[in-house]
PDB file of N, CA and C in Angstrom:
ATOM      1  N   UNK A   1     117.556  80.041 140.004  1.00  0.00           N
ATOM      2  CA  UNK A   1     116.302  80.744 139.884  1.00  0.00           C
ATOM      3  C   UNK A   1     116.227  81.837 140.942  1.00  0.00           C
ATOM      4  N   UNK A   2     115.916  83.083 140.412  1.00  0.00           N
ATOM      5  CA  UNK A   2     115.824  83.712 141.859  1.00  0.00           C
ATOM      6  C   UNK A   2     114.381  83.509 142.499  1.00  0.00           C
ATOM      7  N   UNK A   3     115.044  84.008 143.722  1.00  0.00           N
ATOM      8  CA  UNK A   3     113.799  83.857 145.025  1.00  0.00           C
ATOM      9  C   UNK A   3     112.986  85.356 144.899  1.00  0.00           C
ATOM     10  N   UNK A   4     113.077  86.041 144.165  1.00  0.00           N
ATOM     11  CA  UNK A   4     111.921  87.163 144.368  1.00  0.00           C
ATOM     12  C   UNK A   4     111.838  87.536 142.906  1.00  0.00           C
ATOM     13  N   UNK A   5     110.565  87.924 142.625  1.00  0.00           N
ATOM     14  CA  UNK A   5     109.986  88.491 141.470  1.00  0.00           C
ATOM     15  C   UNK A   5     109.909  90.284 142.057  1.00  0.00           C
ATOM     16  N   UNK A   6     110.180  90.943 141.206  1.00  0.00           N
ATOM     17  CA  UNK A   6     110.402  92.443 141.270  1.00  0.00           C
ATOM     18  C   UNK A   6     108.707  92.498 140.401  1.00  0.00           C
ATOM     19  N   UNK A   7     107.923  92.551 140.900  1.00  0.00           N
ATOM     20  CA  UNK A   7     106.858  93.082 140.002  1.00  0.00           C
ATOM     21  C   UNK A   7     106.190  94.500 139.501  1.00  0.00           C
ATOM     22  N   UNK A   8     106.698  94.790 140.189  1.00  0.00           N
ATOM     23  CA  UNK A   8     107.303  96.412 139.714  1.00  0.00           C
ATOM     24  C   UNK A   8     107.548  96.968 138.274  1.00  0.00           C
ATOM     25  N   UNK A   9     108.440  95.848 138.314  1.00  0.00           N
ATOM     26  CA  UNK A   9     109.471  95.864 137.393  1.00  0.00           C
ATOM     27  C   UNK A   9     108.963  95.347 136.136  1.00  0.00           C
ATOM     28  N   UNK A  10     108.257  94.013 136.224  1.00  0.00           N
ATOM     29  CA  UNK A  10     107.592  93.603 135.215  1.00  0.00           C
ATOM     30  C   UNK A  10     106.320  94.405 134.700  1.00  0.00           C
ATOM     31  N   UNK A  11     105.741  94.924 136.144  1.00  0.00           N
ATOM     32  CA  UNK A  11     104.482  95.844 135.371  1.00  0.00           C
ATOM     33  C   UNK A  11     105.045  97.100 134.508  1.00  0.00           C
ATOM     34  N   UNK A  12     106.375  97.734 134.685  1.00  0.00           N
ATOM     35  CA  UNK A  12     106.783  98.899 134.315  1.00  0.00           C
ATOM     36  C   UNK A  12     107.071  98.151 132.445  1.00  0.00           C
ATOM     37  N   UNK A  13     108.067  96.731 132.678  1.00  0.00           N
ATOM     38  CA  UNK A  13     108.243  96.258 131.376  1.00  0.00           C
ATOM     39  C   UNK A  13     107.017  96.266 130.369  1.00  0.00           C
ATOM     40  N   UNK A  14     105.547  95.421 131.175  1.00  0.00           N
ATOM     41  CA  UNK A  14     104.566  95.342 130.173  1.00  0.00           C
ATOM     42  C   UNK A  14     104.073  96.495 129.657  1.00  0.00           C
ATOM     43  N   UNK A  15     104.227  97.768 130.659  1.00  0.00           N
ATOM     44  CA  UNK A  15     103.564  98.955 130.225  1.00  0.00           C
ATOM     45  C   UNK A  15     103.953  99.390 129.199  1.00  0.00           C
ATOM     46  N   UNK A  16     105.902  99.586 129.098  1.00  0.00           N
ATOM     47  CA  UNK A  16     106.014 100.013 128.052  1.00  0.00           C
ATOM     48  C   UNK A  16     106.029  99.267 126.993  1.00  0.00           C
ATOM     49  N   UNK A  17     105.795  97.530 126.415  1.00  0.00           N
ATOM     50  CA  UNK A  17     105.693  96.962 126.024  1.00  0.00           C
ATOM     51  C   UNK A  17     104.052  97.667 124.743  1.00  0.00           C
ATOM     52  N   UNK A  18     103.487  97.197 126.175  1.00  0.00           N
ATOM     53  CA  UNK A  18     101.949  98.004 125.502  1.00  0.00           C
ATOM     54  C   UNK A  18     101.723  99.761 124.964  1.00  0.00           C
ATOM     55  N   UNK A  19     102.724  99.981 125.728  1.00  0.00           N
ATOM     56  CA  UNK A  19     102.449 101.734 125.756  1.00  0.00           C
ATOM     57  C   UNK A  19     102.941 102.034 123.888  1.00  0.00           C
ATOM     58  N   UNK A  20     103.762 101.030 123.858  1.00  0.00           N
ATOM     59  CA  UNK A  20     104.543 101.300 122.134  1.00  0.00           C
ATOM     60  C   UNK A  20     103.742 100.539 120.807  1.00  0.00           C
ATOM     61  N   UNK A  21     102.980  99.404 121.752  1.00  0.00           N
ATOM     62  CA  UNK A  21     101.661  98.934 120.575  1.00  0.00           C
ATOM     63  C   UNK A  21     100.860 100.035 120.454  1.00  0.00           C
ATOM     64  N   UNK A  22     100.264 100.498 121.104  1.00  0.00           N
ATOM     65  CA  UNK A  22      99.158 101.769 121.369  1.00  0.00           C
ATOM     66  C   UNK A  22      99.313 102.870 120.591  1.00  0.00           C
ATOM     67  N   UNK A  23     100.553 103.509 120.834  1.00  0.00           N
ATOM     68  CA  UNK A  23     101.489 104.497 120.061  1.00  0.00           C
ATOM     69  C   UNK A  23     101.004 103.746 118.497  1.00  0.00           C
ATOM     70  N   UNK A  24     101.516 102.248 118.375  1.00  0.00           N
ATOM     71  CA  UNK A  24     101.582 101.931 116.717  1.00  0.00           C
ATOM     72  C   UNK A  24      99.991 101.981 116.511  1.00  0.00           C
ATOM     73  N   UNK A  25      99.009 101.853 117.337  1.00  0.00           N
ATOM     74  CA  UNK A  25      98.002 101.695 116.703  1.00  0.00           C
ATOM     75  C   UNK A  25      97.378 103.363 116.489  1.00  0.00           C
ATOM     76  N   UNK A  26      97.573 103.797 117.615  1.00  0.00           N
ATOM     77  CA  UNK A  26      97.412 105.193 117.225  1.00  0.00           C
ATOM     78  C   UNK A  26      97.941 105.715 116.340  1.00  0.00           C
ATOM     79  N   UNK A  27      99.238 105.564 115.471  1.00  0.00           N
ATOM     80  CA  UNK A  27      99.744 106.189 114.481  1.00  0.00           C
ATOM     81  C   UNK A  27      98.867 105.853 113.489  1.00  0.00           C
ATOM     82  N   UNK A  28      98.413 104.377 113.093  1.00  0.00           N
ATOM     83  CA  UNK A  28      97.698 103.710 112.256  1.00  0.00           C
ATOM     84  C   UNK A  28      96.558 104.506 111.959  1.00  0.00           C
ATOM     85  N   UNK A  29      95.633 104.636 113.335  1.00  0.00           N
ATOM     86  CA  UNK A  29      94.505 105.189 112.907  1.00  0.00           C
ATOM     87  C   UNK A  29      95.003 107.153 112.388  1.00  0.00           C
ATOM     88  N   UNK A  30      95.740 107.504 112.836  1.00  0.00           N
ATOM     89  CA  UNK A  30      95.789 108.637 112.048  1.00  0.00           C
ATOM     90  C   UNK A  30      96.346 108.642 110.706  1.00  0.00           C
ATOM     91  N   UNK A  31      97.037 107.735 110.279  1.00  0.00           N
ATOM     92  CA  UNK A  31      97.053 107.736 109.244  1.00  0.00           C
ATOM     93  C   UNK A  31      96.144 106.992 108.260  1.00  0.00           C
ATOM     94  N   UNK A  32      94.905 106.304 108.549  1.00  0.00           N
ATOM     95  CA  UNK A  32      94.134 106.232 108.322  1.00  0.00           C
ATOM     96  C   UNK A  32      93.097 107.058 108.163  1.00  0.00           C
ATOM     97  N   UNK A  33      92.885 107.789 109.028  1.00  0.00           N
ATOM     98  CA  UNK A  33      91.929 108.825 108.780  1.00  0.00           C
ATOM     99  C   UNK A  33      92.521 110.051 107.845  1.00  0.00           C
ATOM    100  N   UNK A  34      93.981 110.256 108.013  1.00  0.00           N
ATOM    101  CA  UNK A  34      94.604 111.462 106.914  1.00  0.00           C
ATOM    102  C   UNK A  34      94.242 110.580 105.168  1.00  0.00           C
ATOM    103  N   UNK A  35      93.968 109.173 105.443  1.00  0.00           N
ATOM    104  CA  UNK A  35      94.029 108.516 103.936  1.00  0.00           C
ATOM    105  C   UNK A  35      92.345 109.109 103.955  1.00  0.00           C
ATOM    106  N   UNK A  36      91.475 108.671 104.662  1.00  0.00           N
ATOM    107  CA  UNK A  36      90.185 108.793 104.067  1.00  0.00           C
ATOM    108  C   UNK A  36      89.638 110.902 103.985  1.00  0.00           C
ATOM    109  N   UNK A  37      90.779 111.167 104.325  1.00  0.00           N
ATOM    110  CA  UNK A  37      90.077 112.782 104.682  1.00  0.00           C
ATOM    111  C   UNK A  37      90.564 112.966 102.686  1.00  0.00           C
ATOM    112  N   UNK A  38      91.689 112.207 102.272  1.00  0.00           N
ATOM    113  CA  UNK A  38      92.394 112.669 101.252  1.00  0.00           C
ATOM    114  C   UNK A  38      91.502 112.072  99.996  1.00  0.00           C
ATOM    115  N   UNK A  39      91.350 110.230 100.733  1.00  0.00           N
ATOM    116  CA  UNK A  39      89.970 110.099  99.191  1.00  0.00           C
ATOM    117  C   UNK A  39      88.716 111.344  99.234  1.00  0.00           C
ATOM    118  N   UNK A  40      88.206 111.697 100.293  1.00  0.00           N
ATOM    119  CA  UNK A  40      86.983 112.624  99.717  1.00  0.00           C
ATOM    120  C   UNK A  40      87.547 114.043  99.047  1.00  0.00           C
ATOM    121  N   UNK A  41      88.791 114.551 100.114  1.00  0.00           N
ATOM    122  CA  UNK A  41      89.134 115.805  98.933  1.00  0.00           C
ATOM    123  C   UNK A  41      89.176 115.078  97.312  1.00  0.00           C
ATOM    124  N   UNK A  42      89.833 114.008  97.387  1.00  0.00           N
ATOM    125  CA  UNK A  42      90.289 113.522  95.792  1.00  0.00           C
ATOM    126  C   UNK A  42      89.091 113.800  94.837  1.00  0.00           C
ATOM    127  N   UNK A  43      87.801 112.570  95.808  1.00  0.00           N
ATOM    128  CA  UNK A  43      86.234 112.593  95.238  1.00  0.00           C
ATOM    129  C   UNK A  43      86.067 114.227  94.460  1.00  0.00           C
ATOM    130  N   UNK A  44      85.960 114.827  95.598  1.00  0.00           N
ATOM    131  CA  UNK A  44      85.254 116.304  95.669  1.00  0.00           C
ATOM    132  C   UNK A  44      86.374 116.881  94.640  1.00  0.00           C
ATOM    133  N   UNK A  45      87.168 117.258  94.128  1.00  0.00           N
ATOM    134  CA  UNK A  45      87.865 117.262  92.896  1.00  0.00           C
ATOM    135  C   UNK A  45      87.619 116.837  92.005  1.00  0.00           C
ATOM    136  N   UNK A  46      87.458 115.588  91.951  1.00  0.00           N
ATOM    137  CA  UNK A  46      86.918 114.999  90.623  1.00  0.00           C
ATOM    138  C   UNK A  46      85.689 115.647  90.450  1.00  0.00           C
ATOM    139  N   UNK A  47      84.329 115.476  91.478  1.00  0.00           N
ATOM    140  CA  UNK A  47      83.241 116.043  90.798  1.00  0.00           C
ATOM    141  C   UNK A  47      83.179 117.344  90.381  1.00  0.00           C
ATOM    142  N   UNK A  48      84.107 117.939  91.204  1.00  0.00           N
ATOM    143  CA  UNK A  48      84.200 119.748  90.729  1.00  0.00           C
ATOM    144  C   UNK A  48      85.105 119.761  89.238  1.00  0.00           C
ATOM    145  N   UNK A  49      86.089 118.805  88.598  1.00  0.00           N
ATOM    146  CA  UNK A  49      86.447 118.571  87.675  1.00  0.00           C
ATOM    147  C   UNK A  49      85.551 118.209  86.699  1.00  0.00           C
ATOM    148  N   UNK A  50      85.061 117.249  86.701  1.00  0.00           N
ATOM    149  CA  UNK A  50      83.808 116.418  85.998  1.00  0.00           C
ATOM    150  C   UNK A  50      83.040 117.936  85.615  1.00  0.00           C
ATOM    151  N   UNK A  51      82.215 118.582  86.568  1.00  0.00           N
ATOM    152  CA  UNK A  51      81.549 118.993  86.535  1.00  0.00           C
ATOM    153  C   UNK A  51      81.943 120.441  85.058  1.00  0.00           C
ATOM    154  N   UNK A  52      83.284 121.311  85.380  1.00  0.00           N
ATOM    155  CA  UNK A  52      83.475 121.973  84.635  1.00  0.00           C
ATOM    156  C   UNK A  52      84.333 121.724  83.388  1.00  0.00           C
ATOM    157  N   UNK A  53      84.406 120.302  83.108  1.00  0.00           N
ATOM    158  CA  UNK A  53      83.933 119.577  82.015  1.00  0.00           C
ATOM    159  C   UNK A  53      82.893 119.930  81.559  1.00  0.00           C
ATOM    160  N   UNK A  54      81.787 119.353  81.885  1.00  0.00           N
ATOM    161  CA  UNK A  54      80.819 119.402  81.524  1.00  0.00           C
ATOM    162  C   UNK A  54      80.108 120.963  81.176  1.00  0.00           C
ATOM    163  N   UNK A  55      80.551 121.768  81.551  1.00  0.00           N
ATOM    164  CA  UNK A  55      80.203 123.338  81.354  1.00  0.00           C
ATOM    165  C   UNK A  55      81.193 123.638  80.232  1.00  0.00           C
ATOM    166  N   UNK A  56      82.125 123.209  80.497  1.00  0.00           N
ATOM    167  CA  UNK A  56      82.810 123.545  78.543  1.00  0.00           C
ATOM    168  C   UNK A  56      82.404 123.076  77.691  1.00  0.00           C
ATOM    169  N   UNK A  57      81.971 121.540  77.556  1.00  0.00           N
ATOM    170  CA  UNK A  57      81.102 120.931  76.713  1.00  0.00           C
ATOM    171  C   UNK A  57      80.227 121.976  76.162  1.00  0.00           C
ATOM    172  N   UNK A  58      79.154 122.569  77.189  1.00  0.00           N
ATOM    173  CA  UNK A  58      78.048 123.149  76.694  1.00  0.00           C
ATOM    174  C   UNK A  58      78.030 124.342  76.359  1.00  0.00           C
ATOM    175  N   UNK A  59      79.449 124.806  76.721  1.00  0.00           N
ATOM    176  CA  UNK A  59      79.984 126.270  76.239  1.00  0.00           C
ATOM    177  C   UNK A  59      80.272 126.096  74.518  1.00  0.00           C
ATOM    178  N   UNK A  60      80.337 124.898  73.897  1.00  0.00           N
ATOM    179  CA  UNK A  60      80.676 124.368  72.773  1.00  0.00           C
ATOM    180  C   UNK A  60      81.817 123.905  71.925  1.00  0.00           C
ATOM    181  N   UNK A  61      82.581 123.589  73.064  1.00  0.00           N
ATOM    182  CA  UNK A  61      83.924 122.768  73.137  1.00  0.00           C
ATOM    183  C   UNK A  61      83.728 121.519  73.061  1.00  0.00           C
ATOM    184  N   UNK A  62      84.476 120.830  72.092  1.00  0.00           N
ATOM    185  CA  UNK A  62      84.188 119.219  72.061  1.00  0.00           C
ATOM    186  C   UNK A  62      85.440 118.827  72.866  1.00  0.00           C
ATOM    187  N   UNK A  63      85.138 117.577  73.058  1.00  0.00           N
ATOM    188  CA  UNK A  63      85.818 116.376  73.992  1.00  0.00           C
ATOM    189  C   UNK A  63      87.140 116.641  73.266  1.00  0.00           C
ATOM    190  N   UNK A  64      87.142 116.472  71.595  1.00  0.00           N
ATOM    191  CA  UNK A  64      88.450 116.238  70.660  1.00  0.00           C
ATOM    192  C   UNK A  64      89.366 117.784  70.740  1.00  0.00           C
ATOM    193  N   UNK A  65      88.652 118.605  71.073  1.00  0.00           N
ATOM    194  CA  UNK A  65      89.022 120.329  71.205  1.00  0.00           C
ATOM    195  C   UNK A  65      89.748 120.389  72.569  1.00  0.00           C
ATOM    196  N   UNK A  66      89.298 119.875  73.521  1.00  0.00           N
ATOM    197  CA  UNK A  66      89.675 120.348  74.331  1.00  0.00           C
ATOM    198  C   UNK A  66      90.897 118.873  75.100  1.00  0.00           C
ATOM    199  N   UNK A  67      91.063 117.817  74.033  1.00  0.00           N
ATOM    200  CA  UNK A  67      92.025 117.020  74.364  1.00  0.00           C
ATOM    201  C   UNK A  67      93.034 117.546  73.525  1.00  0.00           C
ATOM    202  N   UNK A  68      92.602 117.603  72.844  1.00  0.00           N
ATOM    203  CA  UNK A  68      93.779 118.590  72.053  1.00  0.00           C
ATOM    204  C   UNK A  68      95.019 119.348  72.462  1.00  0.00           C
ATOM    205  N   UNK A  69      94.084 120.538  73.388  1.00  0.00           N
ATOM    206  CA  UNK A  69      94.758 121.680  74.275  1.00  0.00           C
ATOM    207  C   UNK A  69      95.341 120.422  75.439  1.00  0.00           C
ATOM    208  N   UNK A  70      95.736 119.427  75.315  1.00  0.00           N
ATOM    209  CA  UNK A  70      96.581 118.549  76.120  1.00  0.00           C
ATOM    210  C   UNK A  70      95.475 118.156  77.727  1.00  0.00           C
ATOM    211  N   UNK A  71      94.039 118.589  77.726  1.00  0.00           N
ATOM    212  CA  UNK A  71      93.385 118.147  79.231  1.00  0.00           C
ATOM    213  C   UNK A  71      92.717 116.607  78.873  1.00  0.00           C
ATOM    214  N   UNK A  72      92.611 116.215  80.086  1.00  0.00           N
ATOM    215  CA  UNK A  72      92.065 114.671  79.924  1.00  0.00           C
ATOM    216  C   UNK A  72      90.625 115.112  80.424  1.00  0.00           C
ATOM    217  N   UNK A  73      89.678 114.360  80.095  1.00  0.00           N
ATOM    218  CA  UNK A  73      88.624 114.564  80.650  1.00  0.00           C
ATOM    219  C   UNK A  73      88.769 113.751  81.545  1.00  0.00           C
ATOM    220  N   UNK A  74      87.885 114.009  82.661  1.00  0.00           N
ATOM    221  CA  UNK A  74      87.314 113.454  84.078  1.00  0.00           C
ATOM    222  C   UNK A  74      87.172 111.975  84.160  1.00  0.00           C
ATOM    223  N   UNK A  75      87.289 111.090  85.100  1.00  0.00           N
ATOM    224  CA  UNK A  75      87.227 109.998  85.329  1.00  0.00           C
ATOM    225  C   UNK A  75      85.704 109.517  85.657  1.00  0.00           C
ATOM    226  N   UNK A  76      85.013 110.160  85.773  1.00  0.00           N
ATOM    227  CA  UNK A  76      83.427 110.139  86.060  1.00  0.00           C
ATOM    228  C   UNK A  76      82.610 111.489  85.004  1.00  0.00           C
ATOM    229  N   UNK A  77      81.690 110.972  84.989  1.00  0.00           N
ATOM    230  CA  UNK A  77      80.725 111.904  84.024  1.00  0.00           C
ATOM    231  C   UNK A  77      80.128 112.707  85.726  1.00  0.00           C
ATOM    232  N   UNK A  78      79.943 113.913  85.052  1.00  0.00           N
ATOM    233  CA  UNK A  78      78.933 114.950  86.381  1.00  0.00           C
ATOM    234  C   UNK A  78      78.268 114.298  86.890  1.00  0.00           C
ATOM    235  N   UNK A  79      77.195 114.710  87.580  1.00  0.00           N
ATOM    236  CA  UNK A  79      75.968 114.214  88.392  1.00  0.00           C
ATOM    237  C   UNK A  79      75.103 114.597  87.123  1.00  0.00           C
ATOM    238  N   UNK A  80      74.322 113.710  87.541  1.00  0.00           N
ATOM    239  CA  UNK A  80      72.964 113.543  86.397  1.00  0.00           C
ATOM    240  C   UNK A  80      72.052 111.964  86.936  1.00  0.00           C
ATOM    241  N   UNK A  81      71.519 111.666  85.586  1.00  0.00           N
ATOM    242  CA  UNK A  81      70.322 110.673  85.769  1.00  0.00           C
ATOM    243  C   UNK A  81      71.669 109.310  85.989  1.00  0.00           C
ATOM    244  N   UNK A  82      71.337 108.643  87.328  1.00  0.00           N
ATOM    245  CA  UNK A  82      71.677 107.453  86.652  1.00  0.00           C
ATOM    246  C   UNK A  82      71.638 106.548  86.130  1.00  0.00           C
ATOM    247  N   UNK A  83      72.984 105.696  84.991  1.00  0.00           N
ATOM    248  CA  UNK A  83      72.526 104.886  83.567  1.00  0.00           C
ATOM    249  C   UNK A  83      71.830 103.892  84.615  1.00  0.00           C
ATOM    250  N   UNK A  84      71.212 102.764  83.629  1.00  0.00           N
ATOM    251  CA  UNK A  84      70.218 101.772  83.997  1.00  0.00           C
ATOM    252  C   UNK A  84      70.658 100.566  83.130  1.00  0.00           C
ATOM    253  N   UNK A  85      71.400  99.658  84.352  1.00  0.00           N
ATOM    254  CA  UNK A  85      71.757  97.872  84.053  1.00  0.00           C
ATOM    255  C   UNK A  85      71.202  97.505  82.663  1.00  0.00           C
ATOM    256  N   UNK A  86      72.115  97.481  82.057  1.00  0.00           N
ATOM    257  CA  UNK A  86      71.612  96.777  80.226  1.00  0.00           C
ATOM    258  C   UNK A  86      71.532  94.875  80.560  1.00  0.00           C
ATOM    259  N   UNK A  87      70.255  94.320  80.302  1.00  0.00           N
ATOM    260  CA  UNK A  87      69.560  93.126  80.748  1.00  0.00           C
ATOM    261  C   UNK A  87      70.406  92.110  79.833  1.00  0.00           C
ATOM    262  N   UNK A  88      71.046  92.257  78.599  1.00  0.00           N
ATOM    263  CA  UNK A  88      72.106  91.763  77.774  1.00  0.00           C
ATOM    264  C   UNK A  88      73.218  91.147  79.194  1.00  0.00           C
ATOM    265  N   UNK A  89      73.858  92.325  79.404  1.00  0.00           N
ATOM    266  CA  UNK A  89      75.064  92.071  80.451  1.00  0.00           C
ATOM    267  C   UNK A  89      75.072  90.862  81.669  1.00  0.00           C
ATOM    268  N   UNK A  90      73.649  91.503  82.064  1.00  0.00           N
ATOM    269  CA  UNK A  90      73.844  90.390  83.536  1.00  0.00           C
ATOM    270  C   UNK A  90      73.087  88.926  82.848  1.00  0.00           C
ATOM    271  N   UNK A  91      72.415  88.841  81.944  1.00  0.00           N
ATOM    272  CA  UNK A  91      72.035  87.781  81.282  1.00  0.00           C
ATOM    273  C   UNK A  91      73.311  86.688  80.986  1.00  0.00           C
ATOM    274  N   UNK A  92      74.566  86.968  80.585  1.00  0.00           N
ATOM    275  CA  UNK A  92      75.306  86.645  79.933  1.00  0.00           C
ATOM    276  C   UNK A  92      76.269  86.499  80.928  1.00  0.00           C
ATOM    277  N   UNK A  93      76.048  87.179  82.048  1.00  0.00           N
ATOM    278  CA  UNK A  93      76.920  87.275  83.225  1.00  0.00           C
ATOM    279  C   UNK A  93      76.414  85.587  84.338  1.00  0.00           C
ATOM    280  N   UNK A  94      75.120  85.821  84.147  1.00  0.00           N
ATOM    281  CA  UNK A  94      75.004  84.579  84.942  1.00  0.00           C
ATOM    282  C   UNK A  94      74.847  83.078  84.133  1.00  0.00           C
ATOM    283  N   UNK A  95      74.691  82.888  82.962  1.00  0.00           N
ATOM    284  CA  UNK A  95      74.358  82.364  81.893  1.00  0.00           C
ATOM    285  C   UNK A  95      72.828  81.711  81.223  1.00  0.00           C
ATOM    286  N   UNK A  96      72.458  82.938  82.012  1.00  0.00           N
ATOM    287  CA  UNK A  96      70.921  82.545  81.020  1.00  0.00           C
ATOM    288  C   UNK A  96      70.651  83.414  79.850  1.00  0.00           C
ATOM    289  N   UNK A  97      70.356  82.392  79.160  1.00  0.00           N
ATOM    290  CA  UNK A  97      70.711  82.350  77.895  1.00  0.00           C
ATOM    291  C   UNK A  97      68.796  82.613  77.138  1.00  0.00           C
ATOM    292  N   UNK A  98      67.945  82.710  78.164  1.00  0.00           N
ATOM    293  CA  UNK A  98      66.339  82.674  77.221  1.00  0.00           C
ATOM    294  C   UNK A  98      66.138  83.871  76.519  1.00  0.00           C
ATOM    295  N   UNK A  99      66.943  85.268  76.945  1.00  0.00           N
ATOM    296  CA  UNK A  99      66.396  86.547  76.134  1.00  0.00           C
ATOM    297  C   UNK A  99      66.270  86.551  75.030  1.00  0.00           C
ATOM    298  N   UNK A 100      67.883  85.994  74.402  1.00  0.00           N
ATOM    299  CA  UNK A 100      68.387  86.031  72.862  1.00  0.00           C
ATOM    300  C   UNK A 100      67.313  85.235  72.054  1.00  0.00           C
ATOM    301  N   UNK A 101      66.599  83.945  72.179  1.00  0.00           N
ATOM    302  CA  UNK A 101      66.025  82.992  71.564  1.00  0.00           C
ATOM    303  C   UNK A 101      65.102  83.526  71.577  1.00  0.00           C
ATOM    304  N   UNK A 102      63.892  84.110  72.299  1.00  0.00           N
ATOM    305  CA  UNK A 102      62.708  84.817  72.252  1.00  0.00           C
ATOM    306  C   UNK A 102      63.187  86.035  71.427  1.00  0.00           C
ATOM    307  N   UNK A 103      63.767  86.819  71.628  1.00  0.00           N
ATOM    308  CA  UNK A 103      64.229  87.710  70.513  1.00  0.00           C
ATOM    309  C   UNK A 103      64.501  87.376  68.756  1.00  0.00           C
ATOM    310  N   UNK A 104      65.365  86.215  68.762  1.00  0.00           N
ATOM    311  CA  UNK A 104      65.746  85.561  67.101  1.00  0.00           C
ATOM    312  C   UNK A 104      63.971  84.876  67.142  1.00  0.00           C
ATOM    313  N   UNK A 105      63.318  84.559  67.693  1.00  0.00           N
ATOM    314  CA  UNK A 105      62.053  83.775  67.386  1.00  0.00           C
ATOM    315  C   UNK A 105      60.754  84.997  66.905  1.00  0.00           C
ATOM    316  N   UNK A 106      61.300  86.428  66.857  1.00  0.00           N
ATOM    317  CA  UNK A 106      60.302  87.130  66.305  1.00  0.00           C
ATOM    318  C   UNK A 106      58.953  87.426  67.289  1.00  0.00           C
ATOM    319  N   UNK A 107      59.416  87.673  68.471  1.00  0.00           N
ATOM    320  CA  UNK A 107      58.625  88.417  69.677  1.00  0.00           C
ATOM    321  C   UNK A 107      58.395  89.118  69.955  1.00  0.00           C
ATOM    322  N   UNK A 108      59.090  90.327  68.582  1.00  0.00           N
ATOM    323  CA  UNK A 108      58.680  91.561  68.921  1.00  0.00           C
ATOM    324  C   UNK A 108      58.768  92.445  70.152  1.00  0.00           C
ATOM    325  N   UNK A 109      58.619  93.474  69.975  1.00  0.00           N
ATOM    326  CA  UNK A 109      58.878  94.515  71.553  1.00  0.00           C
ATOM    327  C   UNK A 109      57.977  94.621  72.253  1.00  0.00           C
ATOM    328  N   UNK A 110      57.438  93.255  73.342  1.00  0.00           N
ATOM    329  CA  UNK A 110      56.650  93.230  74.229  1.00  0.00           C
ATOM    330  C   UNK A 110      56.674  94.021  75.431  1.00  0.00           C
ATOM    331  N   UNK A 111      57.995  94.961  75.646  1.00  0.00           N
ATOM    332  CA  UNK A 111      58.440  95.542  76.878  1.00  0.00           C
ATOM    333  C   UNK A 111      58.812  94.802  78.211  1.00  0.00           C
ATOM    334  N   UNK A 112      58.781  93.426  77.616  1.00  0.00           N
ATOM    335  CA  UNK A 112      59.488  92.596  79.042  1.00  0.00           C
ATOM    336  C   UNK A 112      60.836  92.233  78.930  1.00  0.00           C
ATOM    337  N   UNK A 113      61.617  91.973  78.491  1.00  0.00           N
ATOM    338  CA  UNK A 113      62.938  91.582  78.243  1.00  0.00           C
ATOM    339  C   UNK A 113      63.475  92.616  77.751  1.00  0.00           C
ATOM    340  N   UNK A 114      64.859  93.377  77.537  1.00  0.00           N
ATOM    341  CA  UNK A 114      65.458  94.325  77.557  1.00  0.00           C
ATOM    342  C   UNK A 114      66.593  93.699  76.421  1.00  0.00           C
ATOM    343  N   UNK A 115      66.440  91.935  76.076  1.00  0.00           N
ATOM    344  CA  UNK A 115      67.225  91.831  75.140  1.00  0.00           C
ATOM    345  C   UNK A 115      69.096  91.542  75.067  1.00  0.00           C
ATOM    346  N   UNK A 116      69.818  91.222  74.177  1.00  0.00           N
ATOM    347  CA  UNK A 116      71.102  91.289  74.296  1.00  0.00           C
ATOM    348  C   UNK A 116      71.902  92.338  73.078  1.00  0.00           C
ATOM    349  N   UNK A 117      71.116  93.365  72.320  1.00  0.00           N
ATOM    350  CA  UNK A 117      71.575  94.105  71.628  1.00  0.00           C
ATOM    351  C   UNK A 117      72.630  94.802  71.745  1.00  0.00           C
TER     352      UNK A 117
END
């Protein structure tokens, strides 16, 4: 065993030990942040895509016209109103089952239940 510890030596070892985690974590976060700088350009593309979609539409180009000419439409519809939870879905999602039976029982459109149509 030796009789002296060089601590020097060991602090110089841990440093660079740590100095090369640091480095890895720092690489991490920049490449993390180059990933999230790249989803919002992506976003901001799509809606500027979406969007002049939607201006050919109303220029009077159909969906079938202009898939045609080989473009896909957009992965999102423009900005507009947003749709509103169909009461069918999450009914059926959690399994309550009372909409449908008040509906087949002839309840008419009371405006409370939204139904499973």
């Amino acid at each position: 065993m030796p009789t002296h510890v060089d601590t020097d030596a060991v602090k110089r070892s841990a440093r660079e030990i740590l100095d090369k985690r640091v480095d890895a974590a720092l690489r991490i976060a920049q490449g993390h942040q180059e990933r999230l700088d790249k989803q919002e350009a992506a976003a901001a593309a799509e809606r500027d895509y979406a969007a002049l979609w939607a201006a050919g539409l109303r220029e009077g180009w159909t969906e079938a016209e202009l898939k045609a000419m080989d473009l896909i439409p957009p992965g999102r519809k423009a900005a507009g109103r947003p749709t509103r939870p169909r009461g069918g879905r999450a009914a059926s999602a959690n399994g309550a089952g009372a909409p449908a039976p008040a509906a087949a029982a002839g309840g008419g459109d009371t405006g409370g239940s939204e139904g499973g149509e």
